[in-house]
C-alpha atoms as a PDB file:
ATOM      1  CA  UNK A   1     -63.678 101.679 -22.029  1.00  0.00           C
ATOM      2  CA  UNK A   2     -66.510 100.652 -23.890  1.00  0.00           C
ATOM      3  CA  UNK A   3     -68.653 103.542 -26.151  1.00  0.00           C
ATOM      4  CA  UNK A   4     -71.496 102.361 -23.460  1.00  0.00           C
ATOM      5  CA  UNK A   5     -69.002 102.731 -20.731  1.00  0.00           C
ATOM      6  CA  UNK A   6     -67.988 106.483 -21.728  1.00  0.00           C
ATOM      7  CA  UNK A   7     -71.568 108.003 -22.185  1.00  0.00           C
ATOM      8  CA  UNK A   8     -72.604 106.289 -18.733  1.00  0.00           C
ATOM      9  CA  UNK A   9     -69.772 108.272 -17.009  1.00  0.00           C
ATOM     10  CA  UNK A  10     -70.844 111.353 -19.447  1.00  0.00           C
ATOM     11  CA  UNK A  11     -74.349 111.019 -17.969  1.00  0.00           C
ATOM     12  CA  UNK A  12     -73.145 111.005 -14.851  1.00  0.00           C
ATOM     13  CA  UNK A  13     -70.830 113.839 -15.195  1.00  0.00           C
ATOM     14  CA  UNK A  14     -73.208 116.281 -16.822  1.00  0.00           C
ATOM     15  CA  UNK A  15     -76.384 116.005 -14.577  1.00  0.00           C
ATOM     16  CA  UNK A  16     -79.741 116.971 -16.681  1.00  0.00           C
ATOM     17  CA  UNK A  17     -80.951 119.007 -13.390  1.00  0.00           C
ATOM     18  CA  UNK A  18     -78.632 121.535 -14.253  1.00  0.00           C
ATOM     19  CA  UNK A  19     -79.856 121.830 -17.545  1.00  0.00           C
ATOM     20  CA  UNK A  20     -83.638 122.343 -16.531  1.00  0.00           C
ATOM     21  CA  UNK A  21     -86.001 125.374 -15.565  1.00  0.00           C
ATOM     22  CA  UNK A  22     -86.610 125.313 -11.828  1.00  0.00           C
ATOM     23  CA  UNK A  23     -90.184 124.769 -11.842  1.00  0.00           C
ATOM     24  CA  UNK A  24     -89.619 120.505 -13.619  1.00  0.00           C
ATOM     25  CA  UNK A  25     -85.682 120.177 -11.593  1.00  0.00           C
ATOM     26  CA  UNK A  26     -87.931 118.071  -9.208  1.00  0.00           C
ATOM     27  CA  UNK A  27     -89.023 115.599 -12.112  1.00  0.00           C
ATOM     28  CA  UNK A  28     -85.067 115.320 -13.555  1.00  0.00           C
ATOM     29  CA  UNK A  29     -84.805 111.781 -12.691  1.00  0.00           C
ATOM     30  CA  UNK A  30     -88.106 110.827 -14.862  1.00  0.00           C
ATOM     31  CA  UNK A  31     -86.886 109.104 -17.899  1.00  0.00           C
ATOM     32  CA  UNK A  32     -89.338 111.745 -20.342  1.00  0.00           C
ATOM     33  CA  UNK A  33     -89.132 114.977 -22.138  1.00  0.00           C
ATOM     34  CA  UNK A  34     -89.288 117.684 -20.020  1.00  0.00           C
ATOM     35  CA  UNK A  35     -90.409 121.502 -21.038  1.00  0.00           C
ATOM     36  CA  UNK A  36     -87.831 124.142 -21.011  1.00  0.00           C
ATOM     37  CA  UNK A  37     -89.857 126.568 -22.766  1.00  0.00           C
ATOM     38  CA  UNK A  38     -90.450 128.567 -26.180  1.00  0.00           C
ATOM     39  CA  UNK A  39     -92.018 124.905 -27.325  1.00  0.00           C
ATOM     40  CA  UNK A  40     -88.562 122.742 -26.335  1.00  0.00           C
ATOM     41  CA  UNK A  41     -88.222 120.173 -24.637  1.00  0.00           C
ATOM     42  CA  UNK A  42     -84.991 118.727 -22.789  1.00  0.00           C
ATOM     43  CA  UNK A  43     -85.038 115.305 -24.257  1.00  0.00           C
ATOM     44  CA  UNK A  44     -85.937 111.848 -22.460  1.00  0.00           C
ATOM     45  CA  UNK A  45     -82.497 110.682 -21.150  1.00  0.00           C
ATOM     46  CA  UNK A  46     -83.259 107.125 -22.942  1.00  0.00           C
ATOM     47  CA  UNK A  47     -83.124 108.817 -26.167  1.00  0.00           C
ATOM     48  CA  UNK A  48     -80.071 111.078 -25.392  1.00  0.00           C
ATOM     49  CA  UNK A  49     -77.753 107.805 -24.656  1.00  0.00           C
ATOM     50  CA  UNK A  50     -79.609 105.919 -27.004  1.00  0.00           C
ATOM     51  CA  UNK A  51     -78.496 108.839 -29.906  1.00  0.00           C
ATOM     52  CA  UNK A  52     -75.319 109.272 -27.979  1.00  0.00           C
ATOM     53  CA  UNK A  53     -73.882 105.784 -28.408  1.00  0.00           C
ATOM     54  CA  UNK A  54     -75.085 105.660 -31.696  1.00  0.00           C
ATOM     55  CA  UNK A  55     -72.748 108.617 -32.456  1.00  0.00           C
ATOM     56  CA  UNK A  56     -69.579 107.334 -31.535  1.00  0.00           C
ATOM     57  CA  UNK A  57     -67.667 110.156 -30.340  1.00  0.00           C
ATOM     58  CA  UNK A  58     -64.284 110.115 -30.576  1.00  0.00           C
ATOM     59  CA  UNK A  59     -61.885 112.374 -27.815  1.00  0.00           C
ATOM     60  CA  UNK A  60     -60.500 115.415 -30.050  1.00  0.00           C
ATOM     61  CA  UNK A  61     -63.851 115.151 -32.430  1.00  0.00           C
ATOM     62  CA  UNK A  62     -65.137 118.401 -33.962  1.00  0.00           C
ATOM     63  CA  UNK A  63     -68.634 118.118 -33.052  1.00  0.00           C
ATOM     64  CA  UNK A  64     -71.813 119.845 -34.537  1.00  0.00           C
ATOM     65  CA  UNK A  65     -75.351 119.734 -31.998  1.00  0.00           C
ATOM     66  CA  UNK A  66     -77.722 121.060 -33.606  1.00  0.00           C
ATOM     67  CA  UNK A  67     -81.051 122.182 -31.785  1.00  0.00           C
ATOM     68  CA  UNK A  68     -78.874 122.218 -28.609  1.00  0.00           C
ATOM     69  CA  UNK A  69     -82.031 123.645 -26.011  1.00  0.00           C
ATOM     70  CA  UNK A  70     -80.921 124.405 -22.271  1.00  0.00           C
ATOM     71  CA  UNK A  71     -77.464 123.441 -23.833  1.00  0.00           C
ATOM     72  CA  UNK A  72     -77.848 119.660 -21.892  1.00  0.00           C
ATOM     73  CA  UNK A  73     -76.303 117.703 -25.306  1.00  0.00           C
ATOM     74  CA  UNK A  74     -74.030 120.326 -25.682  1.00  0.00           C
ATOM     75  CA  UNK A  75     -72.058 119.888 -22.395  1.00  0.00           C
ATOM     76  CA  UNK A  76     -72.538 115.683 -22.932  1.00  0.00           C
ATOM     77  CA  UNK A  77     -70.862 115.860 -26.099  1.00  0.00           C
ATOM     78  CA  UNK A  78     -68.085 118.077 -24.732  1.00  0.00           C
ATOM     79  CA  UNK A  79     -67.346 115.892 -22.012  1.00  0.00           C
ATOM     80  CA  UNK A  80     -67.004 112.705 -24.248  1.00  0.00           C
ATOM     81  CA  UNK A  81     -64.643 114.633 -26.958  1.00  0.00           C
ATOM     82  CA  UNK A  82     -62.645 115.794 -23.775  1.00  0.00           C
ATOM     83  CA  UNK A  83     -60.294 119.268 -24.587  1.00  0.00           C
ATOM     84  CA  UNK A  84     -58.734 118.796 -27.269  1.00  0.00           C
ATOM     85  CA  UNK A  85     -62.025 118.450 -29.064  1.00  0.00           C
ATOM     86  CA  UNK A  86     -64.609 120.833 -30.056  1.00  0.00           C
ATOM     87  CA  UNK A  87     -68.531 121.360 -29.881  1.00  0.00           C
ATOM     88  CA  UNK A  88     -70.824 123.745 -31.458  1.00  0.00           C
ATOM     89  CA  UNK A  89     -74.237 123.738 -30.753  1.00  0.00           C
ATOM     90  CA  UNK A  90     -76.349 125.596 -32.350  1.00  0.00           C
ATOM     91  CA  UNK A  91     -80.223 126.540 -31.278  1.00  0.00           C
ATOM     92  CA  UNK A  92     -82.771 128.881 -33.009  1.00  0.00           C
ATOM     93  CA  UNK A  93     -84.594 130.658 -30.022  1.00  0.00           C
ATOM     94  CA  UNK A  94     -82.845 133.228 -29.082  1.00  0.00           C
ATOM     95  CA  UNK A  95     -83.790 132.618 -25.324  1.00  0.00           C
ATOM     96  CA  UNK A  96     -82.720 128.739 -24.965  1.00  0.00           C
ATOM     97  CA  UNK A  97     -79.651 130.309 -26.677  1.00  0.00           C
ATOM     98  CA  UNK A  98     -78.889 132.230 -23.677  1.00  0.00           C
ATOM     99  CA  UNK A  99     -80.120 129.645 -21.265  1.00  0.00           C
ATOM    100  CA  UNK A 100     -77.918 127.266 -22.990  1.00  0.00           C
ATOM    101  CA  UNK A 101     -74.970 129.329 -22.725  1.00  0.00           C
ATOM    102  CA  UNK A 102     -75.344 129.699 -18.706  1.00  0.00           C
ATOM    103  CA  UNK A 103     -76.153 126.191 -17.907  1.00  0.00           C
ATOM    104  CA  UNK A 104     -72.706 125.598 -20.621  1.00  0.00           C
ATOM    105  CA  UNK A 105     -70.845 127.917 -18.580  1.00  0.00           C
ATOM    106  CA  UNK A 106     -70.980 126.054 -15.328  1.00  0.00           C
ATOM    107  CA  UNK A 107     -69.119 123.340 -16.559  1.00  0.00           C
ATOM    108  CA  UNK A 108     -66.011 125.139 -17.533  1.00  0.00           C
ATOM    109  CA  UNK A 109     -65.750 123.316 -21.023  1.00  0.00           C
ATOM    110  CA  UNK A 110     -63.915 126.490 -22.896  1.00  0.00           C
ATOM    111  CA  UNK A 111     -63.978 124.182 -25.985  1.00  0.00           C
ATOM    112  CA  UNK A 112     -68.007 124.317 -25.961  1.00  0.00           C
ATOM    113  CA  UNK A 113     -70.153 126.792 -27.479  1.00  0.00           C
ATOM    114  CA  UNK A 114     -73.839 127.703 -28.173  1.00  0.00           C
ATOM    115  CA  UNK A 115     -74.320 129.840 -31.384  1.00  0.00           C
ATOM    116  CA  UNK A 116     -77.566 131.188 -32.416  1.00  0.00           C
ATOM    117  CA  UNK A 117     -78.918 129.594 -35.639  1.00  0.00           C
ATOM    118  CA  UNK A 118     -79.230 131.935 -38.721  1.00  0.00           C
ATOM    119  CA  UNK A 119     -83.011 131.640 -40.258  1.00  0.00           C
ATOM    120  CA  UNK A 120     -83.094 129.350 -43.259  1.00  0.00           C
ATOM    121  CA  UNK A 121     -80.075 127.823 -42.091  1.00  0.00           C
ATOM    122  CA  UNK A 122     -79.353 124.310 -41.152  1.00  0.00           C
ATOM    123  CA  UNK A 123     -76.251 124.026 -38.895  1.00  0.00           C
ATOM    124  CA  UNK A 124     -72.990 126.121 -38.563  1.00  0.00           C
ATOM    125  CA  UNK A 125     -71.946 125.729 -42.736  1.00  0.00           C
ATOM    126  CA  UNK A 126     -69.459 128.079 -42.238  1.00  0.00           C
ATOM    127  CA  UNK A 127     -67.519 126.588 -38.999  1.00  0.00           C
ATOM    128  CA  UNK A 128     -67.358 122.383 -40.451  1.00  0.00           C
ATOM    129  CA  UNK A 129     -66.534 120.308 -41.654  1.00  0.00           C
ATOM    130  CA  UNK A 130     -67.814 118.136 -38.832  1.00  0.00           C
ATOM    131  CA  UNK A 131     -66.530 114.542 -37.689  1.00  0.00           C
ATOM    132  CA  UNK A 132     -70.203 114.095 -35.455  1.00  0.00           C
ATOM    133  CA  UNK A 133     -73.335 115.856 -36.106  1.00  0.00           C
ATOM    134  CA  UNK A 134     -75.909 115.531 -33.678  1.00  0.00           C
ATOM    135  CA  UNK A 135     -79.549 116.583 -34.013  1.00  0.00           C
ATOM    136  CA  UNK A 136     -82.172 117.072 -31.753  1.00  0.00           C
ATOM    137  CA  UNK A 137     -85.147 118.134 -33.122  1.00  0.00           C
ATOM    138  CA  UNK A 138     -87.025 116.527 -36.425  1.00  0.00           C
ATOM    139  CA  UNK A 139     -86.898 117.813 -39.497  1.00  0.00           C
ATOM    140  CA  UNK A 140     -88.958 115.237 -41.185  1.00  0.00           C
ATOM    141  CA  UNK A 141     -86.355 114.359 -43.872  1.00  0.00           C
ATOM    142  CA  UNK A 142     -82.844 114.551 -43.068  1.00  0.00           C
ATOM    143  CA  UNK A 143     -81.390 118.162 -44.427  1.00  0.00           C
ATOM    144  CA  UNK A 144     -78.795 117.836 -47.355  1.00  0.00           C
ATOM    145  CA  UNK A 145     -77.309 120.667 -46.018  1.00  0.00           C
ATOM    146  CA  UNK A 146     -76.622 119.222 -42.562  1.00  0.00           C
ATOM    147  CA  UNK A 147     -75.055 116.106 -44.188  1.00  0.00           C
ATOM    148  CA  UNK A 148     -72.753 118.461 -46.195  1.00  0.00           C
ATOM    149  CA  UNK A 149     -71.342 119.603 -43.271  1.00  0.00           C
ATOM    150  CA  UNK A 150     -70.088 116.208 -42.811  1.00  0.00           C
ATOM    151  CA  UNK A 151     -66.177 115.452 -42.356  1.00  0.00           C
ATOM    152  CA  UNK A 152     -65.071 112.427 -44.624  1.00  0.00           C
ATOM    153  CA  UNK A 153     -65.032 109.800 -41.942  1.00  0.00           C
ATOM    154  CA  UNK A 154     -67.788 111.832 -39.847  1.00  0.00           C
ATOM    155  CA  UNK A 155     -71.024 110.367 -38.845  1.00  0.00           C
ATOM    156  CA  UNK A 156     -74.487 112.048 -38.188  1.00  0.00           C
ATOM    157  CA  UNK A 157     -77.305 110.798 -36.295  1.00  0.00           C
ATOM    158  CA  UNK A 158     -80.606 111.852 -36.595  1.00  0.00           C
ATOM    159  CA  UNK A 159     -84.180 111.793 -35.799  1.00  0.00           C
ATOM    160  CA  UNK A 160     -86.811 112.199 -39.400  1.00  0.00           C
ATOM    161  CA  UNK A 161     -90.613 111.405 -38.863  1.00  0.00           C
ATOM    162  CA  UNK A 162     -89.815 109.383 -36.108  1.00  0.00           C
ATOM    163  CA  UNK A 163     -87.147 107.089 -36.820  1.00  0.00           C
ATOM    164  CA  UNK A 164     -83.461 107.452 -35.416  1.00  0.00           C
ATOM    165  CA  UNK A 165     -80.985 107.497 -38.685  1.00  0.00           C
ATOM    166  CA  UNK A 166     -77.129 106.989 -38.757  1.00  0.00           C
ATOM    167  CA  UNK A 167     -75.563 108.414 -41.913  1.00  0.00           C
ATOM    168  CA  UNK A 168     -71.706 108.124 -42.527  1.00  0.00           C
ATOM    169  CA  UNK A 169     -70.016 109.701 -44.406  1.00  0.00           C
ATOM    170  CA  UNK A 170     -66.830 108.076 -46.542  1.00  0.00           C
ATOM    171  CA  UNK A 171     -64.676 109.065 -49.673  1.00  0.00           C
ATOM    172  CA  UNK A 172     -67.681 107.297 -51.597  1.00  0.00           C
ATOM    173  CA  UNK A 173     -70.588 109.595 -50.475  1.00  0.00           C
ATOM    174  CA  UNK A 174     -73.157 109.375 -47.878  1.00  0.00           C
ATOM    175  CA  UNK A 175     -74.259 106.073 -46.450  1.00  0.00           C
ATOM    176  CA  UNK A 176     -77.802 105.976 -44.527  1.00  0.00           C
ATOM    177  CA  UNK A 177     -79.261 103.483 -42.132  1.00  0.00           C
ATOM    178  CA  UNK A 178     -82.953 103.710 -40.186  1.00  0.00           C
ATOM    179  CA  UNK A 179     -82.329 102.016 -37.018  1.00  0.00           C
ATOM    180  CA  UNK A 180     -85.680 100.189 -36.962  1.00  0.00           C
ATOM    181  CA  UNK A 181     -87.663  98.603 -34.136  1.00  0.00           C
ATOM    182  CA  UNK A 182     -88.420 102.236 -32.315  1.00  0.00           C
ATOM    183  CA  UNK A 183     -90.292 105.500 -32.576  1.00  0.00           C
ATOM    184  CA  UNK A 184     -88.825 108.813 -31.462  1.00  0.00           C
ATOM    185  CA  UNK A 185     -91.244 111.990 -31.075  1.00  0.00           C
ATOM    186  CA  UNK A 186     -88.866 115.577 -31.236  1.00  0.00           C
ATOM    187  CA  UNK A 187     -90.022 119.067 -31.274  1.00  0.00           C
ATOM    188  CA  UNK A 188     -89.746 119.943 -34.967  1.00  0.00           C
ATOM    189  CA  UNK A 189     -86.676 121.467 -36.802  1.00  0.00           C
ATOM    190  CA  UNK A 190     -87.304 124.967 -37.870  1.00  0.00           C
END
């Protein structure tokens, strides 16, 4: 199955409505950002299987989602690294937190989590190293710290003043690529 193959299924799997405040379920199907409050947005599905086949994720992958909102990414990515794999997202406000963590819950993914972020703190340091970071929200440059988190072998994809980055990591170091020819507009990373 091709990487294109596996998110389409994902997609199709883990439905966006059931990631979204009642009052936008209606406009699901639109291909844009939607608002799930405290400033979020659930992002324009384009983007997340754009970001998602950039990412590569393997089954069994230890996955990092960071900024992980009505916890929509967070169930995607769980699906594609199947059980024996395991996802961490991680969110600031302490209500999308919660919101996450029931929309999660419906999907009976045991190996899935939402975690609240700790201020000043970029990712889950503590729980990596990570073979796939994912991040949803810009930060305008992309954090050392998150890249640190980075399994040898891992790869981290990334939105920073608008353009979508790839970085991989190998027994050399870090290796970072813009993906040019689009513009991306995310809620910022605080």
């Amino acid at each position: 199955m091709t990487e294109h193959s596996r998110v389409i299924a994902a997609l199709a799997d883990v439905p966006r409505v059931r990631f979204l405040p009642a009052d936008v379920r209606a406009l699901a199907a639109r291909d844009a950002p939607l608002p799930i409050g405290h400033g979020a947005t659930n992002s324009q599905p384009w983007t997340v299987q754009f970001m998602l086949e950039l990412l590569h994720v393997p089954v069994g992958a230890s996955v990092l989602d960071v900024g992980s909102g009505s916890g929509w990414t967070t169930a995607l990515l769980a699906r594609l690294t199947g059980p024996t794999g395991r996802v961490r997202g991680v969110e600031i406000v302490p209500e999308l937190v919660a919101m996450g963590r029931r929309n999660l819950a419906g999907f009976e993914q045991p190996w899935a989590s939402i975690e609240p972020a700790r201020a000043g703190v970029f990712g889950l340091p503590d729980d990596g190293p990570f073979d796939r970071i994912l991040v949803s929200a810009d930060p305008g440059e992309i954090p050392v710290e998150l890249e640190q988190q980075l399994a040898v072998g891992g790869r981290l994809v990334a939105p920073a003043s608008g353009v979508m980055w790839v970085i991989d990591r190998d027994a050399d170091g870090w290796h970072r690529e813009p993906i040019m020819g689009y513009r991306f507009r995310f809620v910022p990373l605080v």
